[in-house]
C-alpha atoms as a PDB file:
ATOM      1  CA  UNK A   1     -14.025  17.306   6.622  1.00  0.00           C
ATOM      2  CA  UNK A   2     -12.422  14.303   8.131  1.00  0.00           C
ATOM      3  CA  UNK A   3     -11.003  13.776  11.224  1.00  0.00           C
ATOM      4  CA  UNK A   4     -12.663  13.976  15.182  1.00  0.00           C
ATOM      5  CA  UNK A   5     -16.305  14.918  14.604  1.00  0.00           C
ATOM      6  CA  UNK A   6     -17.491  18.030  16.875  1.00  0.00           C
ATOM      7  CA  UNK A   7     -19.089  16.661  19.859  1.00  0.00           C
ATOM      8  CA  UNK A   8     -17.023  13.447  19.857  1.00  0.00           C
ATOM      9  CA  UNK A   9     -14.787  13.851  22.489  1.00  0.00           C
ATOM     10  CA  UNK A  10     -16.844  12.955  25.499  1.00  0.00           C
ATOM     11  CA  UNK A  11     -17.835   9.942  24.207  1.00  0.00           C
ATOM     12  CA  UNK A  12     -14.646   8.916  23.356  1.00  0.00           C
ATOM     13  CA  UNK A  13     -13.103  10.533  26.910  1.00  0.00           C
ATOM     14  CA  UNK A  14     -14.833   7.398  28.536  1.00  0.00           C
ATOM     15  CA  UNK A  15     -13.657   4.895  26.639  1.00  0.00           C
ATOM     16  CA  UNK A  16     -10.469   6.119  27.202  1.00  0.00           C
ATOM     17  CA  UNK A  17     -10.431   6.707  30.720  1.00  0.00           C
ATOM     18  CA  UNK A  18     -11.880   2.670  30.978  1.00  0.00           C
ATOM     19  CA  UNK A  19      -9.398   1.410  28.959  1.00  0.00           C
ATOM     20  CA  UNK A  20      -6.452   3.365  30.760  1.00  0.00           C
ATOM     21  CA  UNK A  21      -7.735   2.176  34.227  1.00  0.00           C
ATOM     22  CA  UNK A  22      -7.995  -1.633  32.787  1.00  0.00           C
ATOM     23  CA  UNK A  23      -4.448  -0.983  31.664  1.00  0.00           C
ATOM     24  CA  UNK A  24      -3.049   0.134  35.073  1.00  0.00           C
ATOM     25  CA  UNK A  25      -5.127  -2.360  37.353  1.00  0.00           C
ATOM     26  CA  UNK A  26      -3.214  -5.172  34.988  1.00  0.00           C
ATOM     27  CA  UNK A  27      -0.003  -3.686  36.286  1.00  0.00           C
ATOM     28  CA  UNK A  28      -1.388  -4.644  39.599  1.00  0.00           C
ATOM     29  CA  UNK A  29       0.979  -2.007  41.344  1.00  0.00           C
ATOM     30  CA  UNK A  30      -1.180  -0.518  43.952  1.00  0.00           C
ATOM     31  CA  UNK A  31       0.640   2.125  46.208  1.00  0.00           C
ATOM     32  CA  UNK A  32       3.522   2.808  43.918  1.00  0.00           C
ATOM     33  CA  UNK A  33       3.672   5.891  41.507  1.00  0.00           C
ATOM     34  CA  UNK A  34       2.509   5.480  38.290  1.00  0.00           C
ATOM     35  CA  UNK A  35       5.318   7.586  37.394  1.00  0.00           C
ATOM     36  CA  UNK A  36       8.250   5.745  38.627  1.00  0.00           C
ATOM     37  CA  UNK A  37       6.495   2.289  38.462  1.00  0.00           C
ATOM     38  CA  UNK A  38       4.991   2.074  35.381  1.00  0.00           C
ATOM     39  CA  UNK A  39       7.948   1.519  32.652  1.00  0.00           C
ATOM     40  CA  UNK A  40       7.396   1.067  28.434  1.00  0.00           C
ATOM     41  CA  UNK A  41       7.744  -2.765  28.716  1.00  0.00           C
ATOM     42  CA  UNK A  42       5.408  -3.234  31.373  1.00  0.00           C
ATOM     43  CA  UNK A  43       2.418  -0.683  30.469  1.00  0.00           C
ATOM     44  CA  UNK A  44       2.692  -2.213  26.984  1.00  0.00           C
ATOM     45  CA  UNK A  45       2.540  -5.605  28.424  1.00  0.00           C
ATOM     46  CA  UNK A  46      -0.701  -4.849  30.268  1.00  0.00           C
ATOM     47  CA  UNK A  47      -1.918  -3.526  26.694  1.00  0.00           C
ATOM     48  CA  UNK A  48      -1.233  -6.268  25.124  1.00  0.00           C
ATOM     49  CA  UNK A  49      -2.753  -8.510  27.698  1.00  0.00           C
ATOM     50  CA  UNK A  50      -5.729  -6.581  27.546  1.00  0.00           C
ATOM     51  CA  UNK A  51      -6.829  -5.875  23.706  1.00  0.00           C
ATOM     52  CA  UNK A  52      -5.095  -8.628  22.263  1.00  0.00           C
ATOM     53  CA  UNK A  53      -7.775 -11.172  22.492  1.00  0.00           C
ATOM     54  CA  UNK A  54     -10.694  -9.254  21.491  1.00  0.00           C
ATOM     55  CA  UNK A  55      -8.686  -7.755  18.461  1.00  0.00           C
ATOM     56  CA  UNK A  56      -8.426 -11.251  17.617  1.00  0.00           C
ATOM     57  CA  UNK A  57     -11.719 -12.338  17.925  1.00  0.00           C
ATOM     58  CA  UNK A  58     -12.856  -8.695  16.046  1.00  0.00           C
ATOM     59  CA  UNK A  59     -10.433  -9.262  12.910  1.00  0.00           C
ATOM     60  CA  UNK A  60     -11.669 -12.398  12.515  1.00  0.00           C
ATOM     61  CA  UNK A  61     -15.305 -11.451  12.667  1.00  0.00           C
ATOM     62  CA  UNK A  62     -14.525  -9.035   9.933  1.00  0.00           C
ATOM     63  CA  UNK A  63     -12.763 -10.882   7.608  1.00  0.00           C
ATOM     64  CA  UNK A  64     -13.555 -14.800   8.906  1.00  0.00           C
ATOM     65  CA  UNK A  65      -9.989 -15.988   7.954  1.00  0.00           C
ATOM     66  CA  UNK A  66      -8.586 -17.148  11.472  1.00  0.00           C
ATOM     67  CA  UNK A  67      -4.955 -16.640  10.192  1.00  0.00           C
ATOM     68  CA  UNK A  68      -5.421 -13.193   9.071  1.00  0.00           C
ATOM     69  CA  UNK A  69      -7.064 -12.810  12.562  1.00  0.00           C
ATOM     70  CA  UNK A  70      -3.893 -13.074  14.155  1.00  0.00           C
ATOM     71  CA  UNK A  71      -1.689 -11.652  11.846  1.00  0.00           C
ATOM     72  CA  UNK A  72      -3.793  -8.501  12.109  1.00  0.00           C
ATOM     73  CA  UNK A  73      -3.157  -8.446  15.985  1.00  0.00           C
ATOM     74  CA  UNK A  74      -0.064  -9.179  15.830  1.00  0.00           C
ATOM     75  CA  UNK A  75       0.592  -6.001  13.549  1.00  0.00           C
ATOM     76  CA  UNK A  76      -1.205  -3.765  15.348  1.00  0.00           C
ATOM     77  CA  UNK A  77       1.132  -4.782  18.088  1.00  0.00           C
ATOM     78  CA  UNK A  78       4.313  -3.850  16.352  1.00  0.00           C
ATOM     79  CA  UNK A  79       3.186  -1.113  15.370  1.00  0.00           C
ATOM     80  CA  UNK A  80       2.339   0.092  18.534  1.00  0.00           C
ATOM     81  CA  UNK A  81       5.358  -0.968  20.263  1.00  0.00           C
ATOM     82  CA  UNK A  82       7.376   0.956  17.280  1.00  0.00           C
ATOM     83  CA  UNK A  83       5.520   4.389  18.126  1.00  0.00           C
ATOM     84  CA  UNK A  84       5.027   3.823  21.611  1.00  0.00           C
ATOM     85  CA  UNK A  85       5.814   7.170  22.897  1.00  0.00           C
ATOM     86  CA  UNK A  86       3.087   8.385  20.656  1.00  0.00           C
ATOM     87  CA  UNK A  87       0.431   5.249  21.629  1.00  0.00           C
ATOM     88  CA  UNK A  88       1.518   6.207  26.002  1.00  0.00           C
ATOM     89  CA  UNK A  89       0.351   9.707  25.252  1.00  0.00           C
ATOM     90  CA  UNK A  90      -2.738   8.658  22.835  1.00  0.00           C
ATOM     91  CA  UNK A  91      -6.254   9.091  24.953  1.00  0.00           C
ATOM     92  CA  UNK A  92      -7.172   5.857  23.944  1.00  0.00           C
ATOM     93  CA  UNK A  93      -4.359   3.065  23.660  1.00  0.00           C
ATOM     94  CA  UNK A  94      -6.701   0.229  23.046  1.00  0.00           C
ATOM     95  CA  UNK A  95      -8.743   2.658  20.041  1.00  0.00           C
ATOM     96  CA  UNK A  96      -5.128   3.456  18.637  1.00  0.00           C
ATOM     97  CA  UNK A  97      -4.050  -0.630  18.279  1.00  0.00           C
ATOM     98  CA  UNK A  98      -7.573  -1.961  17.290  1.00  0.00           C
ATOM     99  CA  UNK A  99      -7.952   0.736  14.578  1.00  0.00           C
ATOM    100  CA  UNK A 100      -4.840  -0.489  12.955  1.00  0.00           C
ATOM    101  CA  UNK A 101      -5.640  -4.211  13.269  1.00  0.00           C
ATOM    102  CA  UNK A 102      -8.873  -2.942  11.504  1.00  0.00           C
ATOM    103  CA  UNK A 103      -7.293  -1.324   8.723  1.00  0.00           C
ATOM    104  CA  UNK A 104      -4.486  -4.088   8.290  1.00  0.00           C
ATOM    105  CA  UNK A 105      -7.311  -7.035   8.394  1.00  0.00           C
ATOM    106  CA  UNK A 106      -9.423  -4.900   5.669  1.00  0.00           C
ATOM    107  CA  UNK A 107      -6.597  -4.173   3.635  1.00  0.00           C
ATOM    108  CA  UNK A 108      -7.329  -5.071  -0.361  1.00  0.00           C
ATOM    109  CA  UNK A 109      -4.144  -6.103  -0.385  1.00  0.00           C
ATOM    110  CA  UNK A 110      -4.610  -9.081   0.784  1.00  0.00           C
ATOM    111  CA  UNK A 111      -6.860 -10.375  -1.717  1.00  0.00           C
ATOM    112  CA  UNK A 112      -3.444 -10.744  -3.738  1.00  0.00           C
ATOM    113  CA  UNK A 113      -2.245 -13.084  -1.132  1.00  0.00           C
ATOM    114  CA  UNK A 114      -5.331 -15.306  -1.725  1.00  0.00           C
ATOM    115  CA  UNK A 115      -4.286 -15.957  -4.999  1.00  0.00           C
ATOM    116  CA  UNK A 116      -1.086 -17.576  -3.884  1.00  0.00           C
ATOM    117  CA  UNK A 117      -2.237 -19.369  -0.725  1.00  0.00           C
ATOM    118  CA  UNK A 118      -5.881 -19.861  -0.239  1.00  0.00           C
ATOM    119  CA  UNK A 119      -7.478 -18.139   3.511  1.00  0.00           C
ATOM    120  CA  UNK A 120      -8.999 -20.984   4.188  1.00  0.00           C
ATOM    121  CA  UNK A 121     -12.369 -22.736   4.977  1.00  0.00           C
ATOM    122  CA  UNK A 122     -15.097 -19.869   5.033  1.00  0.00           C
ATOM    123  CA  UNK A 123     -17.633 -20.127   8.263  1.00  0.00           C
ATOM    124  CA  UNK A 124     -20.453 -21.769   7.529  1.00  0.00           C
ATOM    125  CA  UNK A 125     -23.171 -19.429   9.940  1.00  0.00           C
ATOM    126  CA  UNK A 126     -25.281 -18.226   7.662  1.00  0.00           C
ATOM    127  CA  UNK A 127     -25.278 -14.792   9.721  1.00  0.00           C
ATOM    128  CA  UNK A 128     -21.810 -14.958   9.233  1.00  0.00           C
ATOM    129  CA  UNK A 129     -21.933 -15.212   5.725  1.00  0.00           C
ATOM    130  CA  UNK A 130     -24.335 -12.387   4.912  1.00  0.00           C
ATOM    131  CA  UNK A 131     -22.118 -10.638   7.474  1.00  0.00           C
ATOM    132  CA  UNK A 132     -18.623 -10.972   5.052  1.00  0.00           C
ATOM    133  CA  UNK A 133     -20.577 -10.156   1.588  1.00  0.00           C
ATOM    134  CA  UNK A 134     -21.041  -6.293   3.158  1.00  0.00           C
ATOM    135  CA  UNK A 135     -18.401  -4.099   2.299  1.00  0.00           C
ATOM    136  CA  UNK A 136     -15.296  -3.623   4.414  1.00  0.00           C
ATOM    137  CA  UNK A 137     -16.361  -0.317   5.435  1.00  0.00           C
ATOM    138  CA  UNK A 138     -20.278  -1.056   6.131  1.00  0.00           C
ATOM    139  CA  UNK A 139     -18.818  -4.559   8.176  1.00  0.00           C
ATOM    140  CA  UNK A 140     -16.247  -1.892  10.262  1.00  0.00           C
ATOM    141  CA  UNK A 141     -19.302   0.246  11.064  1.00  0.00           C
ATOM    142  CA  UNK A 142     -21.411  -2.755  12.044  1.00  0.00           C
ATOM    143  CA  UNK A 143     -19.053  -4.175  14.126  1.00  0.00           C
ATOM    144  CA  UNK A 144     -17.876  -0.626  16.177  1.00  0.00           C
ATOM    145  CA  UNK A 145     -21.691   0.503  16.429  1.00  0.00           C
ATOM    146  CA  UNK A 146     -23.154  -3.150  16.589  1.00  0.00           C
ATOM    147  CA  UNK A 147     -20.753  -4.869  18.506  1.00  0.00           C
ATOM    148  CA  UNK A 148     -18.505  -2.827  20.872  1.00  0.00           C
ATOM    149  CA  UNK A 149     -20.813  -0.522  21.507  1.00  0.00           C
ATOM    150  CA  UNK A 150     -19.549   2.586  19.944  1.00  0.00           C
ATOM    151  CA  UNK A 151     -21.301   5.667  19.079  1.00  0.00           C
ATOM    152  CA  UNK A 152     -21.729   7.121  15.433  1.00  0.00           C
ATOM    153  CA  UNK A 153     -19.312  10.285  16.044  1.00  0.00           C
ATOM    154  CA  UNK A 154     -16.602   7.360  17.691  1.00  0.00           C
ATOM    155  CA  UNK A 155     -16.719   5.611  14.967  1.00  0.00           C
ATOM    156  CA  UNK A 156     -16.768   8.365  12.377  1.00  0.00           C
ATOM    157  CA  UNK A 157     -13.355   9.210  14.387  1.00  0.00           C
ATOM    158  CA  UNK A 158     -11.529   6.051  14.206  1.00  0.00           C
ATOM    159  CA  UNK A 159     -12.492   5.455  10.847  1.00  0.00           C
ATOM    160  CA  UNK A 160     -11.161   9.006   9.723  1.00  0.00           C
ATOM    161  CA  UNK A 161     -15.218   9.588   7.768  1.00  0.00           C
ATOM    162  CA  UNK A 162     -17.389  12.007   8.502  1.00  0.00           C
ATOM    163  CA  UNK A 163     -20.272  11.133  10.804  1.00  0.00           C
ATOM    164  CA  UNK A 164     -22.955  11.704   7.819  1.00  0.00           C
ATOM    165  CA  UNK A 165     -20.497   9.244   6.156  1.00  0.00           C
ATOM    166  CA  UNK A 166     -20.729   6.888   8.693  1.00  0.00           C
ATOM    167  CA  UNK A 167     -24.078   6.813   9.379  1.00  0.00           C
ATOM    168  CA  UNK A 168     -25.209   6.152   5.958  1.00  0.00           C
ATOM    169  CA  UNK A 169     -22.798   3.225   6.189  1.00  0.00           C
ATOM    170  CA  UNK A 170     -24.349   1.986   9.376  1.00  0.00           C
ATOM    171  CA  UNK A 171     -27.984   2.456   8.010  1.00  0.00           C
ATOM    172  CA  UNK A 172     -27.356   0.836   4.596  1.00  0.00           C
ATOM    173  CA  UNK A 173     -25.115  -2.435   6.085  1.00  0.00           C
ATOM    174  CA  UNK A 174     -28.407  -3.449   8.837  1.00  0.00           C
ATOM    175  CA  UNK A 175     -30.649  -2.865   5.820  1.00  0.00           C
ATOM    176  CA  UNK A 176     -28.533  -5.144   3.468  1.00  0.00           C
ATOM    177  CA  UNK A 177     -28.682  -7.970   6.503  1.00  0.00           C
ATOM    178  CA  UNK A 178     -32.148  -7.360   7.389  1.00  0.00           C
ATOM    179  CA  UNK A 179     -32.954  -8.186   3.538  1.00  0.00           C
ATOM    180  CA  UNK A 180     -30.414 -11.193   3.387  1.00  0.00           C
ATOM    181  CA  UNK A 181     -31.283 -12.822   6.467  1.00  0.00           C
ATOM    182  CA  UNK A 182     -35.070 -12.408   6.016  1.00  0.00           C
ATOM    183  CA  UNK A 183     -36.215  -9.861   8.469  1.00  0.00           C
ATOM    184  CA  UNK A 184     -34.715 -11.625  11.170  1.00  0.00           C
ATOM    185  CA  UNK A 185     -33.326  -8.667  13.695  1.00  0.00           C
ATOM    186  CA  UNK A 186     -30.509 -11.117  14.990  1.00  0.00           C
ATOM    187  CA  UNK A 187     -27.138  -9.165  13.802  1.00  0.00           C
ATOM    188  CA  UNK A 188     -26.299  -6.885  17.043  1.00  0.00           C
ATOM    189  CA  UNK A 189     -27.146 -10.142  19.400  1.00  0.00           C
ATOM    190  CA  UNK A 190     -25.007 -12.285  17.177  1.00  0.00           C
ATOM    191  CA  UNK A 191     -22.027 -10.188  17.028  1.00  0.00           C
ATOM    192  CA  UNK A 192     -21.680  -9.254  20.711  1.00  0.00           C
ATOM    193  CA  UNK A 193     -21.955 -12.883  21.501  1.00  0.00           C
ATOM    194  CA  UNK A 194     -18.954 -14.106  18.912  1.00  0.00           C
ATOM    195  CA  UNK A 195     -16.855 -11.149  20.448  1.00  0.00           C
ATOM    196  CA  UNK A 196     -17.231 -13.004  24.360  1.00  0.00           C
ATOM    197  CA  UNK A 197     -15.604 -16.195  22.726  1.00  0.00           C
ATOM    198  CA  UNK A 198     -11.970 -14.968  22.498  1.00  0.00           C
ATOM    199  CA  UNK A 199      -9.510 -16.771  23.843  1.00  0.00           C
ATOM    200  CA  UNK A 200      -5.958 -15.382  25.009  1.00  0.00           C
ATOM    201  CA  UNK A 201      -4.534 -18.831  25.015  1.00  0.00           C
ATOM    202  CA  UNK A 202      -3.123 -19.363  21.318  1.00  0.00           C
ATOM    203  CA  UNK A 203      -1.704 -15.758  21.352  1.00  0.00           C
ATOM    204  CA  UNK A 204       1.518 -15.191  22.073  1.00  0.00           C
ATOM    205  CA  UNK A 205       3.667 -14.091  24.960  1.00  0.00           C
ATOM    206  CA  UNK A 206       4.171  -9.884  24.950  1.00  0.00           C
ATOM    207  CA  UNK A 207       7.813  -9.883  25.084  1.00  0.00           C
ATOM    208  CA  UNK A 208       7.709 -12.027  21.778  1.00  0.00           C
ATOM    209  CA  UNK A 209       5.972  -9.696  19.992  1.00  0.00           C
ATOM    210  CA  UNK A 210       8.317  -6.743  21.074  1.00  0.00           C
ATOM    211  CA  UNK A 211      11.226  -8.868  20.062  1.00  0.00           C
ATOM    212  CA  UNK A 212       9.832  -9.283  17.115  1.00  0.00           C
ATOM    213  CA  UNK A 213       8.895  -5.788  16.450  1.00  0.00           C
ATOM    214  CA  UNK A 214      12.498  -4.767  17.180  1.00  0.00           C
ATOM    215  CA  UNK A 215      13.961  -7.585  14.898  1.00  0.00           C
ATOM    216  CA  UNK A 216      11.549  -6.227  12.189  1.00  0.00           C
ATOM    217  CA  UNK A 217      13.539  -2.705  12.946  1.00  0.00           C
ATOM    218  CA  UNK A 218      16.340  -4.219  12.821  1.00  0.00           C
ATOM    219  CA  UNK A 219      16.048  -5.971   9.688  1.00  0.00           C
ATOM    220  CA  UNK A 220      14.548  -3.301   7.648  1.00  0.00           C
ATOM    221  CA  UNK A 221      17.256  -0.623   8.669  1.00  0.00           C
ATOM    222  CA  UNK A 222      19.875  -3.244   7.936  1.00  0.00           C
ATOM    223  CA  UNK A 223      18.218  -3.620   3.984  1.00  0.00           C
ATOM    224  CA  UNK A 224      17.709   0.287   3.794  1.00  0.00           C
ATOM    225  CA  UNK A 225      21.844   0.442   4.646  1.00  0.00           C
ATOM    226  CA  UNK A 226      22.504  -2.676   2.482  1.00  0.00           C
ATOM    227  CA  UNK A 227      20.279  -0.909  -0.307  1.00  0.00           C
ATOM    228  CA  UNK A 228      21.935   2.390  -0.291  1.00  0.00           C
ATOM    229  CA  UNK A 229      25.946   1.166  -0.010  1.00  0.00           C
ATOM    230  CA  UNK A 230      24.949  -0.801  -3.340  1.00  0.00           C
ATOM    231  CA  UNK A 231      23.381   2.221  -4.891  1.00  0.00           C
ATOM    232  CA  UNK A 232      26.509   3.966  -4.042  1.00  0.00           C
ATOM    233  CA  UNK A 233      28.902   1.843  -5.209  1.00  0.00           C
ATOM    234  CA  UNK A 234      27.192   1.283  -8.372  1.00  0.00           C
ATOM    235  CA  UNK A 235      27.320   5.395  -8.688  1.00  0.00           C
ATOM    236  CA  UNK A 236      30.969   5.288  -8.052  1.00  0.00           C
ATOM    237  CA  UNK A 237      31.783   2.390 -10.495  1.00  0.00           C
ATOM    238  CA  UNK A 238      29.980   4.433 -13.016  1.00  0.00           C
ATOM    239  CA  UNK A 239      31.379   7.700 -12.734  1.00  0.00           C
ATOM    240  CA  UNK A 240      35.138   6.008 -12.175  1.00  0.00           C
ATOM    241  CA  UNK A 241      35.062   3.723 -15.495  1.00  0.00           C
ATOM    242  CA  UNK A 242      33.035   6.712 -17.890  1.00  0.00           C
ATOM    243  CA  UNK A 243      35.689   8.611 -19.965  1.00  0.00           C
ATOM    244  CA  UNK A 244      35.879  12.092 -19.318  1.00  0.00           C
ATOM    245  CA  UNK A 245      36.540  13.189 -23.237  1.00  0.00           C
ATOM    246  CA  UNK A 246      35.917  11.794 -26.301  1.00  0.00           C
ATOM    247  CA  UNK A 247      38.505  12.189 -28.966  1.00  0.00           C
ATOM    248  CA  UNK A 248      36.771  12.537 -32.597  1.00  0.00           C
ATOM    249  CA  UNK A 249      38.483   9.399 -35.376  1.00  0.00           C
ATOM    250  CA  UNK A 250      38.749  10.197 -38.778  1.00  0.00           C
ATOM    251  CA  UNK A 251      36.554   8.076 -40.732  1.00  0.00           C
ATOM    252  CA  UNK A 252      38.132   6.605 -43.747  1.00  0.00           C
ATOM    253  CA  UNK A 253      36.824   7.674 -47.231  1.00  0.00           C
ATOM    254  CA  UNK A 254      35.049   5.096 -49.935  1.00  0.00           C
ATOM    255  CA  UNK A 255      33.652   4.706 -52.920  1.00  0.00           C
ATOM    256  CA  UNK A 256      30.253   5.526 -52.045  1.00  0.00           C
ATOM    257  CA  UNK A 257      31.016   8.337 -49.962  1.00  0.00           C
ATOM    258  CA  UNK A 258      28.579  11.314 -50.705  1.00  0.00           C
ATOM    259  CA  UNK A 259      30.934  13.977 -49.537  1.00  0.00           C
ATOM    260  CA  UNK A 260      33.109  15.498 -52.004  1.00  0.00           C
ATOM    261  CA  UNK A 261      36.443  15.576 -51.959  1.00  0.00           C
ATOM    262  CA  UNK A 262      38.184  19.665 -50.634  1.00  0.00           C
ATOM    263  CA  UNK A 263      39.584  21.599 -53.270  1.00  0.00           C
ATOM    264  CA  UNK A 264      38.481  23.250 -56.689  1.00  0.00           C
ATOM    265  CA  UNK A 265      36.753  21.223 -58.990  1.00  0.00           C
ATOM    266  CA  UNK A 266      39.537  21.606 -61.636  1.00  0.00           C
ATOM    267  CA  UNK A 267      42.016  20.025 -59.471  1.00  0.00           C
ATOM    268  CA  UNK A 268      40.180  16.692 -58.894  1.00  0.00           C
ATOM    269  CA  UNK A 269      40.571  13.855 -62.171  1.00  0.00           C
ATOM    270  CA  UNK A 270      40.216  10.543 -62.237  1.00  0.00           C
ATOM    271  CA  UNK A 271      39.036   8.704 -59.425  1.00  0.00           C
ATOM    272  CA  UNK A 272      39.073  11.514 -57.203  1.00  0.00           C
ATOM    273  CA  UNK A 273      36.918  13.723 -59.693  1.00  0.00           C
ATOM    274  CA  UNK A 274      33.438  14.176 -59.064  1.00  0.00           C
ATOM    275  CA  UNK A 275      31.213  11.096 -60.333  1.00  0.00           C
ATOM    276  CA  UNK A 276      28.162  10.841 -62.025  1.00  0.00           C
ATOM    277  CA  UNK A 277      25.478   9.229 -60.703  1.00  0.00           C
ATOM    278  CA  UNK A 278      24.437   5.940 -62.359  1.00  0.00           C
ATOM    279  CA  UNK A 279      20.397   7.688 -62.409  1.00  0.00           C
ATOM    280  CA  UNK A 280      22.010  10.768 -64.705  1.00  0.00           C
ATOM    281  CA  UNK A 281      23.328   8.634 -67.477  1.00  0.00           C
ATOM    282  CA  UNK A 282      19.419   7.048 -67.928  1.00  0.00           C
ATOM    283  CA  UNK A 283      17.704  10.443 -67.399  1.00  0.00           C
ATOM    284  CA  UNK A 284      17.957  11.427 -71.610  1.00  0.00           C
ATOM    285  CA  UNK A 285      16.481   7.340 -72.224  1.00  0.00           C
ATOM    286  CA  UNK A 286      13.937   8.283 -69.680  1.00  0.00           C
ATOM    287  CA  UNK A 287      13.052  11.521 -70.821  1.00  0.00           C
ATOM    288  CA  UNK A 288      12.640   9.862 -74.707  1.00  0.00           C
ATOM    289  CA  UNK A 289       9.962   7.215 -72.885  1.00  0.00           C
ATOM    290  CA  UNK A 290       8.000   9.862 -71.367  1.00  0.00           C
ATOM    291  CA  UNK A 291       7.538  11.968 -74.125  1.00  0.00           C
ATOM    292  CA  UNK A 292       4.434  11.656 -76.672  1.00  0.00           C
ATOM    293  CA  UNK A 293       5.993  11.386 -80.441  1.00  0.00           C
ATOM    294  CA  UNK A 294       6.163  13.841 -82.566  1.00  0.00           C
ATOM    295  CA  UNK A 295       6.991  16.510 -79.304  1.00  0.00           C
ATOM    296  CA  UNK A 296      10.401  16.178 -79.818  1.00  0.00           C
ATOM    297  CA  UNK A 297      10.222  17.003 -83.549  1.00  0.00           C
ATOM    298  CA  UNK A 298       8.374  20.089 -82.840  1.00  0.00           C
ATOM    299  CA  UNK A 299      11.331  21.237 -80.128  1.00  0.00           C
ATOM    300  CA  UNK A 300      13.919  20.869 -82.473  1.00  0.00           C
ATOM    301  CA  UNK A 301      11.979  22.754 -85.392  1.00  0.00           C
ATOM    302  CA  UNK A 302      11.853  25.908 -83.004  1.00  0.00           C
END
C-alpha cells in the first residue's frame, strides 16, 4: 500500500545525510558539540537558509504563480517550526519542508482564490506552458525525478503513492511533453536549469517567519478560546431562561367546538344540548335528488 516503498531507504539515507551536513556546516560551529551548540532557533535558521530558496524557485515551477511561490515556502516554514521536535528528529529535514510546500502549492484549493484575485501573468516559455497543463501529480513527479534528481521509490515516498503509481505518472507526464513540445527531448535540461536561478534575496529573514508562525499560534488558540467561552455562554443563557415545567391552560369553549359538553345527554338543553349539523338537515333533500322516480313509491308500497 502506501507509504516508504521497500528498498527506499538507502536512497533516501543519502539525501538525508547531505542535507543534515549542509544544515550543520551553515551553523558554522566547528569544534563545539552539536549537542550543546546546536539550539531549535539556530538549526532551524540554517534550514531555512538552506531550502528556502530552492522551495521557492520549485513551487513556482510547479504552479508558475510567483506569489503562490512564496506563500508556499513560507508555509512549509511554519509548519515546520510548529512541529519542530518532530522535523529535528525527521531523516530528512529539507524532504519533510519541501513536501509540504509541494502539497500546499498544488492544493485545489486555491483555484477558489483565483476567482477572487487573479494569480497573475502566466509565463510565456512555451516549455513552461506545456509544463503547467500536466496534472499536479504528473508535474510533482517530473519535477522530483526530472529536476532534483530523485529516484522513483523517493518519490513514491514523499508523495505517499506507490512506486508502480509513480512511475506510471513519470512515464505518462514525459510522454504528454514529448507530444506537446514536438519531440523535442528538452524537459529534464530545462527544469534543472530554472531550479539554479533562485534567489534568497526577496525572502525573508528566519526569525520573521518563526515570529510569525508563533503569532499564527497565538492567534488561532486565542479564536479556539474566544469560540468556545461564546458557545458556553450561549449554553448557559439557554438552559437559565428555558422553563423547567409547563403548566397546561384551559382553553375556553365556543360555538364551533367539536367536543361535547360532560354529562348525560338528558341533562344538556338549549344551547348546551348537542347540535345538529347544518349537512344533516339537507341529507332527506339530498337523498330525494339522488333517487330515480318512482323508487320511492315502490319503498313506501312495501
Amino acid at each position: 500500500m502506501y507509504g516508504t516503498p521497500p528498498g527506499s531507504g538507502d536512497v533516501r539515507g543519502r539525501a538525508a545525510r547531505t542535507s543534515r551536513r549542509v544544515i550543520l556546516r551553515a551553523l558554522d560551529m566547528p569544534g563545539i558539540p552539536a549537542a550543546t551548540a546546536v539550539t531549535a532557533q539556530a538549526a532551524f535558521d540554517a534550514l531555512y537558509v538552506y531550502a528556502a530558496p530552492a522551495l521557492v524557485q520549485q513551487t513556482y515551477l510547479l504552479t508558475g504563480s510567483r506569489r503562490l511561490a512564496f506563500e508556499s515556502a513560507e508555509h512549509a516554514f511554519h509548519q515546520a517550526w510548529e512541529c519542530w521536535p518532530e522535523v529535528a528528529r525527521d531523516p530528512d529535514p529539507v524532504g519533510w519542508v519541501r513536501e509540504q510546500a509541494h502539497e500546499y502549492a498544488l492544493s485545489p484549493w486555491h483555484r477558489f482564490r483565483w476567482l477572487v484575485t487573479p494569480p497573475g501573468p502566466q509565463p510565456g516559455d512555451p516549455v513552461w506552458q506545456a509544463f503547467l497543463t500536466l496534472r499536479p501529480l504528473h508535474r510533482r513527479a517530473v519535477l522530483l525525478c526530472d529536476g532534483l534528481g530523485l529516484s522513483v521509490g523517493e518519490a513514491a515516498a514523499e508523495t505517499h503513492a506507490s512506486t508502480p503509481a509513480t512511475r506510471n505518472r513519470l512515464v505518462h507526464a514525459r510522454a504528454v511533453l514529448h507530444e506537446r513540445l514536438q519531440g523535442e527531448d528538452v524537459p529534464r535540461q530545462w527544469i534543472r536549469q530554472q531550479l539554479l536561478q533562485a534567489q534568497a534575496s526577496t525572502l525573508p529573514q528566519p526569525w520573521s517567519v518563526r515570529d510569525g508562525s508563533e503569532r499564527r499560534v497565538r492567534a488561532l488558540t486565542r479564536t479556539v478560546a474566544l469560540v468556545t467561552a461564546a458557545l458556553l455562554g450561549w449554553i448557559a443563557v439557554t438552559v437559565a431562561t428555558t422553563p423547567g415545567h409547563y403548566e397546561s391552560v384551559d382553553r375556553p369553549r365556543t360555538t364551533h367546538d367539536r367536543t361535547s359538553p360532560a354529562g348525560p345527554p338528558a341533562a344538556r338543553s338549549g344551547d348546551g344540548g348537542v347540535r345538529q349539523h347544518a349537512c344533516a338537515a339537507e341529507a332527506p333533500s339530498r337523498f330525494h335528488r339522488l333517487t330515480p322516480p318512482g323508487c320511492l313509491g315502490d319503498v313506501a308500497g312495501q
